[in-house]
Protein backbone atom coordinates (compact mmCIF):
# COMPACT_ATOMS: atom_id res chain seq x y z
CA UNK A 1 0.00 0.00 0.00
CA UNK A 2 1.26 3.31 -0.63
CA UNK A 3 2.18 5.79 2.09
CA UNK A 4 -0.01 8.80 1.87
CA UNK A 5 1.18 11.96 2.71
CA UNK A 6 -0.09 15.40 4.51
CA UNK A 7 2.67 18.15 4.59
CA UNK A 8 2.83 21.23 6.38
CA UNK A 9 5.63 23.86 5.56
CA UNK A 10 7.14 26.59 7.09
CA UNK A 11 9.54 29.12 6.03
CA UNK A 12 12.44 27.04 6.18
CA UNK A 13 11.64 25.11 2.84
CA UNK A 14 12.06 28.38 1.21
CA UNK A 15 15.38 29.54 2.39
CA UNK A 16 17.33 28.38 -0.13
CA UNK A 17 15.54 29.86 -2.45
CA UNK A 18 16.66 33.45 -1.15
CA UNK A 19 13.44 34.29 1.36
CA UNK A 20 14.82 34.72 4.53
CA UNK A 21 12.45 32.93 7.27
CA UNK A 22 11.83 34.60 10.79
CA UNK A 23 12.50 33.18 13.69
CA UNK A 24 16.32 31.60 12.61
CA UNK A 25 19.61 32.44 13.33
CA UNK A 26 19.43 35.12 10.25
CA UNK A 27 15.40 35.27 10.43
CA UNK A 28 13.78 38.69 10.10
CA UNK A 29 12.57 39.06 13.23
CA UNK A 30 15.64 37.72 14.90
CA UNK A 31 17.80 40.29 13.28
CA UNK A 32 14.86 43.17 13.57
CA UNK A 33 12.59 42.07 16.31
CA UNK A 34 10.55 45.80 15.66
CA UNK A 35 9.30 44.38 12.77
CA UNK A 36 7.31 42.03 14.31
CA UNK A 37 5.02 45.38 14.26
CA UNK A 38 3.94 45.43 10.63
CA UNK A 39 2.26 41.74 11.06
CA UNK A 40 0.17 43.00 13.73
CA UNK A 41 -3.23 43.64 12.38
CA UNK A 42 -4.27 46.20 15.21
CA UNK A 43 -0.57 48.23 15.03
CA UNK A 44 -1.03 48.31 10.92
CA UNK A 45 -4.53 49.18 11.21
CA UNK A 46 -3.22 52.42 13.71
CA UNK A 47 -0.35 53.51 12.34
CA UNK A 48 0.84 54.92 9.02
CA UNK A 49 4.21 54.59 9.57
CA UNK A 50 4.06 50.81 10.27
CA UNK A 51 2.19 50.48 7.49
CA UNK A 52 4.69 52.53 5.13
CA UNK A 53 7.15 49.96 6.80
CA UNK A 54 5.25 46.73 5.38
CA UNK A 55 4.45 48.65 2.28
CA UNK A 56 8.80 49.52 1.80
CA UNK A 57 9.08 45.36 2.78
CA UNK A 58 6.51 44.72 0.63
CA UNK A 59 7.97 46.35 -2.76
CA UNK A 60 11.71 44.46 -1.50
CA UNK A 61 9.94 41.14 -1.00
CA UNK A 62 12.27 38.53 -2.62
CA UNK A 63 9.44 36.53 -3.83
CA UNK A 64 8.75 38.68 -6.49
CA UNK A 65 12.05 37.29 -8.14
CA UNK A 66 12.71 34.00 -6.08
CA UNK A 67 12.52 30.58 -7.63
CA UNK A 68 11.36 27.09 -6.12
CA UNK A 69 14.39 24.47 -4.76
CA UNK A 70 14.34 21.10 -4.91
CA UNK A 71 12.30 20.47 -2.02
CA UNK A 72 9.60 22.43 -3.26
CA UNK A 73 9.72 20.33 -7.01
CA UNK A 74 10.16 16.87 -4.49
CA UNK A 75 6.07 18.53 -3.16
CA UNK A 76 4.94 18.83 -6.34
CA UNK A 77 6.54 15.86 -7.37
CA UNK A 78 4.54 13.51 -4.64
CA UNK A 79 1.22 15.23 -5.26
CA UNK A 80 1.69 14.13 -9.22
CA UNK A 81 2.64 10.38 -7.90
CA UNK A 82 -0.74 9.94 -6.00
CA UNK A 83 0.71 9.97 -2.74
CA UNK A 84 -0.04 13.81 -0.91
CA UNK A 85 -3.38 14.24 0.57
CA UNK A 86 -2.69 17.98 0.63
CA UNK A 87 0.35 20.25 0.73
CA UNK A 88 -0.83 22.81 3.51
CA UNK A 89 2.05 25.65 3.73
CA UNK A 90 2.81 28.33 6.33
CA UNK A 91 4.07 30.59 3.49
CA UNK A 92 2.66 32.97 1.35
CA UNK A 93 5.54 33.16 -1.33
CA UNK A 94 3.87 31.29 -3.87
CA UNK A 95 6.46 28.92 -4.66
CA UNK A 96 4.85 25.86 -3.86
CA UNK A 97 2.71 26.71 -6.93
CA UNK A 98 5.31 27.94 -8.71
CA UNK A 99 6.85 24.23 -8.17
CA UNK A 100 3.88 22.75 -9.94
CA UNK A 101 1.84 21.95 -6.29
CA UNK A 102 -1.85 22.20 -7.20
CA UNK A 103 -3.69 21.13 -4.28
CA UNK A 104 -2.29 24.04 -1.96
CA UNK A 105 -3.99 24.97 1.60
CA UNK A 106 -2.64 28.60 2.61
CA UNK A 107 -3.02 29.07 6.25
CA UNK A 108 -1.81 32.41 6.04
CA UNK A 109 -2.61 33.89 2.58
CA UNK A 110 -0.85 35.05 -0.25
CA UNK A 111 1.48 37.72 -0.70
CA UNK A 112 0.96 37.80 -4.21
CA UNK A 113 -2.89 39.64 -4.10
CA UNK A 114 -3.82 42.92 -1.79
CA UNK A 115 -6.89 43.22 0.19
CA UNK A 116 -9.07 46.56 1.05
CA UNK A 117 -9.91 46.34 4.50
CA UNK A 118 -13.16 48.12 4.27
CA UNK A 119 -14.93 47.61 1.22
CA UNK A 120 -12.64 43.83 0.88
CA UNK A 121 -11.76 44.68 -2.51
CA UNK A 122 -8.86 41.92 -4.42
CA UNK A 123 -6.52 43.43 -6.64
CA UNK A 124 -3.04 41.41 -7.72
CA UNK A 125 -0.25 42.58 -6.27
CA UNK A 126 1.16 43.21 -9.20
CA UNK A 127 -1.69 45.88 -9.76
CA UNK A 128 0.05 48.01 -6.56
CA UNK A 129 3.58 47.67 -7.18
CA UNK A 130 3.70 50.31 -9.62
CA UNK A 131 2.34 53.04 -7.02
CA UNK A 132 4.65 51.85 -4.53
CA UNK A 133 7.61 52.20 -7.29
CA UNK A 134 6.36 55.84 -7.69
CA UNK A 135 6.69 56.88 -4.40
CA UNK A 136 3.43 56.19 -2.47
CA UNK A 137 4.23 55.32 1.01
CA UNK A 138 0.73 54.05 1.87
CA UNK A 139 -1.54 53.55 -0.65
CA UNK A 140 -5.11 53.69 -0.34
CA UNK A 141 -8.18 51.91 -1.81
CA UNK A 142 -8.95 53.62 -5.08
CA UNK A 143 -12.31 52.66 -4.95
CA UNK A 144 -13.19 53.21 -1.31
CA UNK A 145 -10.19 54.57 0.16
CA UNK A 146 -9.65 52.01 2.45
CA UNK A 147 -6.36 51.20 4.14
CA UNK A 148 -4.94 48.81 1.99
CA UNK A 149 -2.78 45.31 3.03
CA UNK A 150 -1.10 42.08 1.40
CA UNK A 151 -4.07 39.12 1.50
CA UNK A 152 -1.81 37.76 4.40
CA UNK A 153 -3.13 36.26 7.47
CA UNK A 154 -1.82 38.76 10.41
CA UNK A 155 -1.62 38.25 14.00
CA UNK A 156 -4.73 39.52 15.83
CA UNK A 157 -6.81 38.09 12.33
CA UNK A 158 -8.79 34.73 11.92
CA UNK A 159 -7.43 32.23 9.65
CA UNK A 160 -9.68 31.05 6.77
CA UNK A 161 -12.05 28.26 8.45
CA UNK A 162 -12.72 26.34 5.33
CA UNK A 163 -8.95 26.27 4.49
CA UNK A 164 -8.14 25.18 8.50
CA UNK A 165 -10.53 22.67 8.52
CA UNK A 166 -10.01 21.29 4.97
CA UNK A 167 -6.12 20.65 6.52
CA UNK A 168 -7.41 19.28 9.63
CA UNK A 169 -8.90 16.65 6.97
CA UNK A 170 -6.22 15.75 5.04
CA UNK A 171 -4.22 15.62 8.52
CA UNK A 172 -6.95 12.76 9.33
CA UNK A 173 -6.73 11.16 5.59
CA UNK A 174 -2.95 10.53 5.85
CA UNK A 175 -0.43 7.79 6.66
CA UNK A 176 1.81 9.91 7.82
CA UNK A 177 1.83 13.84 8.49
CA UNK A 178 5.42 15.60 7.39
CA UNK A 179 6.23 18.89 9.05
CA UNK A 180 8.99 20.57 7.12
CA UNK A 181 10.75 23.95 7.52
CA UNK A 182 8.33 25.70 10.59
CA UNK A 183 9.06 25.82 14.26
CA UNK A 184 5.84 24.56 14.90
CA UNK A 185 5.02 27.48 17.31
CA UNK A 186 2.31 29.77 15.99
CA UNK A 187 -1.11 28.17 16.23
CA UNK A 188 -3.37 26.67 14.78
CA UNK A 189 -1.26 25.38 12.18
CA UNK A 190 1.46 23.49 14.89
CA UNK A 191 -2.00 22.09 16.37
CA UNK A 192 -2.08 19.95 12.83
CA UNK A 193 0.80 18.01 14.90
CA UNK A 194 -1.57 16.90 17.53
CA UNK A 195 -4.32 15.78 15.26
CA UNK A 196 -1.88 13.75 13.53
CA UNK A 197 -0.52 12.13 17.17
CA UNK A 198 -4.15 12.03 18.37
CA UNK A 199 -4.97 10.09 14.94
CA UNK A 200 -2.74 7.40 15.56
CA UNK A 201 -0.41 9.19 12.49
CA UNK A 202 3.42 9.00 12.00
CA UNK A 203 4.98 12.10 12.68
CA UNK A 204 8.33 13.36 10.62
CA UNK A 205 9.56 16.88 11.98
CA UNK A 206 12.51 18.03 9.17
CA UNK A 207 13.48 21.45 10.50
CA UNK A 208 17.15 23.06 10.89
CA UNK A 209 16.09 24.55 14.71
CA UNK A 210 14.30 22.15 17.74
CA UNK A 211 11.06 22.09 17.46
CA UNK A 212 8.16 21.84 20.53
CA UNK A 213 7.42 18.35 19.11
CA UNK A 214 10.09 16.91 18.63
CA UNK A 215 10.37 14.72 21.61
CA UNK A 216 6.67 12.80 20.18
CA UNK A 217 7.58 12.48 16.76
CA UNK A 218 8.51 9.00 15.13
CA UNK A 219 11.17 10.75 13.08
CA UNK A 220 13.68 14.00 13.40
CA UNK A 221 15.53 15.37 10.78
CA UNK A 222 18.32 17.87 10.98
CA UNK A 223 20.11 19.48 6.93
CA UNK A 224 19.35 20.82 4.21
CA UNK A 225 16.05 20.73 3.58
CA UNK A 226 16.54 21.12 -0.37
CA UNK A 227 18.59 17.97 0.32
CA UNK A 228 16.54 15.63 2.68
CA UNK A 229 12.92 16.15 1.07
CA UNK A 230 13.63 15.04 -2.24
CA UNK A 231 15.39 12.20 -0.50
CA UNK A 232 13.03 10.97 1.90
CA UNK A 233 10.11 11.76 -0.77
CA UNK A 234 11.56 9.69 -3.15
């Protein structure tokens, strides 16, 4: 019988690909802790010059440029063989689907479309960049004039229900449930870890930094990630 697969990945899988993650030795908020600030949903929402901070971080965001690794293509790879019951991902880079991943569950959004906060208008990112290239510092809602933010899940804002409980599913619907790249710290999505245990699941924790579960998983894994994944997956 074929193992089955549910995945969960954190920032970490995308390191090597040039987007620094946040809580790691070089990780944002390690080497800026302040800027914890712009992914605060209640100090954006109050102040314009956090929000001219996200919107400067924003316009510098590697993703724009930043291509998928070979863990990402090892992803895409198992979902094409059958064997992933979903590929649910921390990020909001984009690069799993840039890697070919179909079936993708974004706990936290996407950097790559902006949201109105008043009137919830969706425009591409790509639609904004341009005013923030010009000069804006925080751009409005041109239809409502609205504060403006990346479709990015914030702290202080409620993740997507359907999307949490559609991983919470394919948590339940796998053999065995892979965490890869996170710290497993910010909640709900470390929680997938203890439906997986509670499930009667194997649990694999591939991470470069300890993790909160490691001491209850079946399996550890310390390296490259862009090395081990397509390894293990294959």
């Amino acid at each position: 019988m074929t193992e089955r697969f549910a995945v969960l990945t954190g920032a970490g899988i995308s390191t090597a690909s040039g987007i620094p993650d946040f809580r790691g030795p070089q990780g944002l908020w390690t080497k800026d802790p302040g800027a914890q600030a712009m992914f605060d949903i209640d100090e954006y929402v109050a102040s314009p010059r956090v929000r001219a901070a996200a919107w400067k971080h924003r316009l510098a965001n590697p993703a724009w440029t930043a291509e998928p690794n070979a863990g990402h293509r090892a992803l895409a790879e198992l979902e094409r063989q059958g064997r992933l019951t979903a590929l649910i991902t921390q990020n909001i880079d984009g690069l799993h689907q840039k890697a070919g991943s179909v079936n993708v569950l974004e706990l936290h959004g996407t950097v790559w479309y902006v949201d109105c906060l008043s009137c919830a208008r969706r425009i591409p990112m790509a639609d904004l960049l341009p005013r923030l290239e010009a000069g804006e510092e925080d751009p409005a809602c041109e239809v409502c004039g609205g504060i403006l933010k990346s479709a990015t899940v914030s702290f202080g804002q409620s993740l997507d229900q359907n999307v949490l409980d559609a991983a919470v599913a394919a948590t339940e619907a796998c053999d065995t449930f892979l965490a890869v790249g996170t710290s497993l710290q910010v909640y709900p999505a470390a929680g997938l870890c203890d439906v997986a245990l509670k499930a009667g699941k194997r649990l694999i924790i591939m991470n470069a930094q300890p993790t909160p579960y490691d001491e209850e998983a079946d399996e550890v894994l310390r390296g490259p990630i862009e090395t081990l994944l397509p390894e293990l997956v294959g």
